[in-house]
N, C-alpha and C. Protein backbone atom coordinates (compact mmCIF):
# COMPACT_ATOMS: atom_id res chain seq x y z
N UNK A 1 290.34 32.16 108.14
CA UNK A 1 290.32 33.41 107.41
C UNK A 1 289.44 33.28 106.17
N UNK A 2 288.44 34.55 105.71
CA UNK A 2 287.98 33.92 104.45
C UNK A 2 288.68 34.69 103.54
N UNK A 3 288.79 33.85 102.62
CA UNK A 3 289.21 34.23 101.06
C UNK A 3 288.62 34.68 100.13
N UNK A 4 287.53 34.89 100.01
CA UNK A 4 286.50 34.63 98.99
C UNK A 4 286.08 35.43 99.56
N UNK A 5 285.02 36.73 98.96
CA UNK A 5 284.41 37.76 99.07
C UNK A 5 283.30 38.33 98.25
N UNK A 6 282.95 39.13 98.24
CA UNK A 6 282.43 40.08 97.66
C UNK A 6 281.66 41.70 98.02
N UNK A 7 281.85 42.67 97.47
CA UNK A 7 281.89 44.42 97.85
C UNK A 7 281.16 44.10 96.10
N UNK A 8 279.76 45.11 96.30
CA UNK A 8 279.10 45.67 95.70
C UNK A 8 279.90 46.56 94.80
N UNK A 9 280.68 47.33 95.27
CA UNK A 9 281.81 48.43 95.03
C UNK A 9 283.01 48.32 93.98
N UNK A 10 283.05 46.90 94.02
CA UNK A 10 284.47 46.30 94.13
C UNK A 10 284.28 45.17 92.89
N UNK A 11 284.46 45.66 91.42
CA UNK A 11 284.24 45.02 90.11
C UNK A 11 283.17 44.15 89.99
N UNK A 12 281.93 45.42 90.59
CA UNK A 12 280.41 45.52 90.42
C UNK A 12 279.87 44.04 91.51
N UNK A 13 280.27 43.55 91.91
CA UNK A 13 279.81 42.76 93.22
C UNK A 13 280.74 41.09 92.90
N UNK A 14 281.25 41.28 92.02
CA UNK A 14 281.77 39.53 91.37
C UNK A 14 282.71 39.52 92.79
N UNK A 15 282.35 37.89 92.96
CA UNK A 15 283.26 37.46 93.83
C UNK A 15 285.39 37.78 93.83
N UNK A 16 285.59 38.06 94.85
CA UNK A 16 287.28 38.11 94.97
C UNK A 16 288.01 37.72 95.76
N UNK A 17 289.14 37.63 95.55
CA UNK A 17 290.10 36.98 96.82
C UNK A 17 290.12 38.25 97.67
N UNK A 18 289.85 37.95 99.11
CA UNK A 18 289.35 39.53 100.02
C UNK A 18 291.18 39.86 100.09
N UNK A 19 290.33 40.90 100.13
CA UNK A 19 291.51 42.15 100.44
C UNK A 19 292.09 42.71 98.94
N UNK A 20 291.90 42.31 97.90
CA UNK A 20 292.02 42.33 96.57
C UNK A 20 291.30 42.66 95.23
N UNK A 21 291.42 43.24 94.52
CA UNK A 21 290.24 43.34 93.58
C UNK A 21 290.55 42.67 92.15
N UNK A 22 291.19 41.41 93.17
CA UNK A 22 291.16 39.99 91.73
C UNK A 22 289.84 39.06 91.90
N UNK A 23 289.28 39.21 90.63
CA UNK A 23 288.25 38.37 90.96
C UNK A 23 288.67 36.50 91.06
N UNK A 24 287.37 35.70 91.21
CA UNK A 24 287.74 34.48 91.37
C UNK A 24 287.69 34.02 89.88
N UNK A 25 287.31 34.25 89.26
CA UNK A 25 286.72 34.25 87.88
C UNK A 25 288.22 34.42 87.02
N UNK A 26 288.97 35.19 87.76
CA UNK A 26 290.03 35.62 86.81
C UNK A 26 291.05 34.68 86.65
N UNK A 27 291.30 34.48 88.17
CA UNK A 27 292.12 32.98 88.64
C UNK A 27 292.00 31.89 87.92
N UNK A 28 290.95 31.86 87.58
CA UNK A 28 290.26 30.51 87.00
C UNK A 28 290.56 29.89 86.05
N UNK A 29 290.21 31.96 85.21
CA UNK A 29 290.52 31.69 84.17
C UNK A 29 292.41 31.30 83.47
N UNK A 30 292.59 32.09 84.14
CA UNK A 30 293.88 32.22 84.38
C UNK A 30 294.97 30.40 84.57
N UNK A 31 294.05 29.74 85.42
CA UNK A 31 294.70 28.33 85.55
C UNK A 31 294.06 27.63 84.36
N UNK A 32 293.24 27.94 83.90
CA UNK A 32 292.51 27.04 83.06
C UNK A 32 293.35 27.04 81.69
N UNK A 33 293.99 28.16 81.55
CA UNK A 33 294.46 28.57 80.07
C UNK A 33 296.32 28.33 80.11
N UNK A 34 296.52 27.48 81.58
CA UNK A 34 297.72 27.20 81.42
C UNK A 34 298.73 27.60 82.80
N UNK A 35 298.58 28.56 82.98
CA UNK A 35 298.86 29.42 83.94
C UNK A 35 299.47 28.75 85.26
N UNK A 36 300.62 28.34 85.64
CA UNK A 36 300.93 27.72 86.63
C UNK A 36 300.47 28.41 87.76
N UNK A 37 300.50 27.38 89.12
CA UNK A 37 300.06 28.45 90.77
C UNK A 37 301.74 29.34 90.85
N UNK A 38 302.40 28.36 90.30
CA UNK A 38 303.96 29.38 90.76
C UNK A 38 304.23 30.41 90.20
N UNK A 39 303.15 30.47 89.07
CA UNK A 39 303.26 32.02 88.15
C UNK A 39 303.06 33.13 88.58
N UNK A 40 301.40 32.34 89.01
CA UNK A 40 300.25 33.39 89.35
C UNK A 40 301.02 33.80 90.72
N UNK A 41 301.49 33.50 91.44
CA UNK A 41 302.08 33.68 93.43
C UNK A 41 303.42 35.08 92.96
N UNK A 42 304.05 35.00 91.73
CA UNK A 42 305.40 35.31 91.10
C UNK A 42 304.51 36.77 90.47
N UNK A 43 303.55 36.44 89.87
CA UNK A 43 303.41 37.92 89.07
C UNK A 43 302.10 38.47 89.82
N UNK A 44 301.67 38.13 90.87
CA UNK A 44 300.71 38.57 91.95
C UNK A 44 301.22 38.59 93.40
N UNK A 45 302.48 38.82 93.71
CA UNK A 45 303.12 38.43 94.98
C UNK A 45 302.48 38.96 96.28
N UNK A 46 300.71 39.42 96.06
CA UNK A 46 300.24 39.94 97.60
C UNK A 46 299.42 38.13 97.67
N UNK A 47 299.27 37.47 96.52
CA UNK A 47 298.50 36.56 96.40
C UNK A 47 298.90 35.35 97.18
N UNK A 48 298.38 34.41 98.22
CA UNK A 48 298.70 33.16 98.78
C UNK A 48 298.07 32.26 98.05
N UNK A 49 299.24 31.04 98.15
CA UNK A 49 299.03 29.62 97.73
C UNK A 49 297.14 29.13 98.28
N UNK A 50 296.93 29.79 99.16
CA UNK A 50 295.40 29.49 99.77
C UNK A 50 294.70 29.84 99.12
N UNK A 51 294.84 31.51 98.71
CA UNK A 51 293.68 32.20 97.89
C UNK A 51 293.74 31.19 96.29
N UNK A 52 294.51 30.71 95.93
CA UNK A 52 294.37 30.05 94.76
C UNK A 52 293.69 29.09 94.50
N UNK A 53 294.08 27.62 95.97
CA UNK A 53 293.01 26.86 96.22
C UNK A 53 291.74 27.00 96.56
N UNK A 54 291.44 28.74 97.68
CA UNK A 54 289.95 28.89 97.75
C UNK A 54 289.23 28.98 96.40
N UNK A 55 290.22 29.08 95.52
CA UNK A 55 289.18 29.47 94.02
C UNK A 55 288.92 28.97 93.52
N UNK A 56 289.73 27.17 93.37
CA UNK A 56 289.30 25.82 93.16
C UNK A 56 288.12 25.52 94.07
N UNK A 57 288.26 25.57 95.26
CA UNK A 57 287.64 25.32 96.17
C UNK A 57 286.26 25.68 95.88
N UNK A 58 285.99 27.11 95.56
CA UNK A 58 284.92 27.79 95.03
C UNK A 58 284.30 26.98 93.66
N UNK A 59 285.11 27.17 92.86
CA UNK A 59 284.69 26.36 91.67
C UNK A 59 284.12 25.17 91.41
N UNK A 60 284.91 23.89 92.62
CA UNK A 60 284.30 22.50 92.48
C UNK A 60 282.68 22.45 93.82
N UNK A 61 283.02 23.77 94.44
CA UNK A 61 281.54 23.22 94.92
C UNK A 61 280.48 24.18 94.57
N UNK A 62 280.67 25.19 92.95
CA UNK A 62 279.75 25.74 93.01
C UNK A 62 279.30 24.66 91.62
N UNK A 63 280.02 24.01 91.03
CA UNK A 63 279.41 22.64 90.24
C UNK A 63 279.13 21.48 90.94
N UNK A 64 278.90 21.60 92.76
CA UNK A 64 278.41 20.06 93.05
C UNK A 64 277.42 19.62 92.78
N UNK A 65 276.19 20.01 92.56
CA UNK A 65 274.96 19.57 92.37
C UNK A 65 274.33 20.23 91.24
N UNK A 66 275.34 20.12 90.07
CA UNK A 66 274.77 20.43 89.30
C UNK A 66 273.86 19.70 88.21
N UNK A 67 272.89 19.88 87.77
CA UNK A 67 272.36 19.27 86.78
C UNK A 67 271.86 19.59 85.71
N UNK A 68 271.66 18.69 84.44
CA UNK A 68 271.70 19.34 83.06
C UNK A 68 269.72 18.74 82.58
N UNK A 69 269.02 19.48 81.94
CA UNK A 69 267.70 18.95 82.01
C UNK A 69 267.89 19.21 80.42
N UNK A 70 267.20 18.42 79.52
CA UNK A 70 266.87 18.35 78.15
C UNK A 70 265.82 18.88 78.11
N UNK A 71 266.02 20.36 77.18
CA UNK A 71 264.47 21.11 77.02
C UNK A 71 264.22 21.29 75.52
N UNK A 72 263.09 20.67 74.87
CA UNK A 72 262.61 20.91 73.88
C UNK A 72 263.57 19.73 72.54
N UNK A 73 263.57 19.96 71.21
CA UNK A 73 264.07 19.52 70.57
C UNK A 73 265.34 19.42 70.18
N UNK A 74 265.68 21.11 70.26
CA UNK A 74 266.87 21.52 70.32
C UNK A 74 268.06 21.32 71.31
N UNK A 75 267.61 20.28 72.35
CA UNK A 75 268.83 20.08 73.43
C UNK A 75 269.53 18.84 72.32
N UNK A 76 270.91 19.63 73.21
CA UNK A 76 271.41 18.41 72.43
C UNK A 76 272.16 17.08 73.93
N UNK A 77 272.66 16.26 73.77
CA UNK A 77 273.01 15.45 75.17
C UNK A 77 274.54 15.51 75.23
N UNK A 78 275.40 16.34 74.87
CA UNK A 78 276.55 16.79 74.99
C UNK A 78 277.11 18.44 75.21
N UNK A 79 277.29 18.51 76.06
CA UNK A 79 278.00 20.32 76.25
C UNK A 79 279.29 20.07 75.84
N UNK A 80 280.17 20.62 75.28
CA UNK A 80 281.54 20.60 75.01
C UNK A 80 282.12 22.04 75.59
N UNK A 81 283.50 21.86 76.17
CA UNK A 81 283.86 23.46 76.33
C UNK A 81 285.29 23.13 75.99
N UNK A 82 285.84 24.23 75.06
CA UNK A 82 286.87 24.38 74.07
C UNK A 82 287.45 25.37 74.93
């Protein structure tokens, strides 16, 4: 089944868990800031334990190959995210 979507229509084309107009972005954010999976399943109850992992899922392979290039003077060799 896929999980992961996107409708032009449907909070301007950003990816979502299909059938839903939660984005993946939201989830994300959502676990990142604390947010247990037993929360999110509790105060989203159309939501599956799957669609949560497709959004990890999404996340660690849209950073697989990522890479960082030093441009100009102003790079610095550390990103931090707070």
């Amino acid at each position: 089944m896929v999980r992961i979507t996107a409708n032009p229509q449907i909070l301007g084309g950003k990816l979502i868990i299909a059938g839903t107009r939660i984005s993946v972005e939201f989830i994300l954010e959502l676990l990142a800031s604390g947010v247990s999976e037993e929360d999110l399943l509790l105060d989203y109850p159309h939501l599956h334990r799957e669609d949560i992992h497709a959004c990890l899922r999404y996340a660690a392979k849209s950073l697989k190959n990522e890479i960082y290039l030093e441009l100009g003077e102003t790079a610095t060799r550390e990103t931090q995210y707070a």
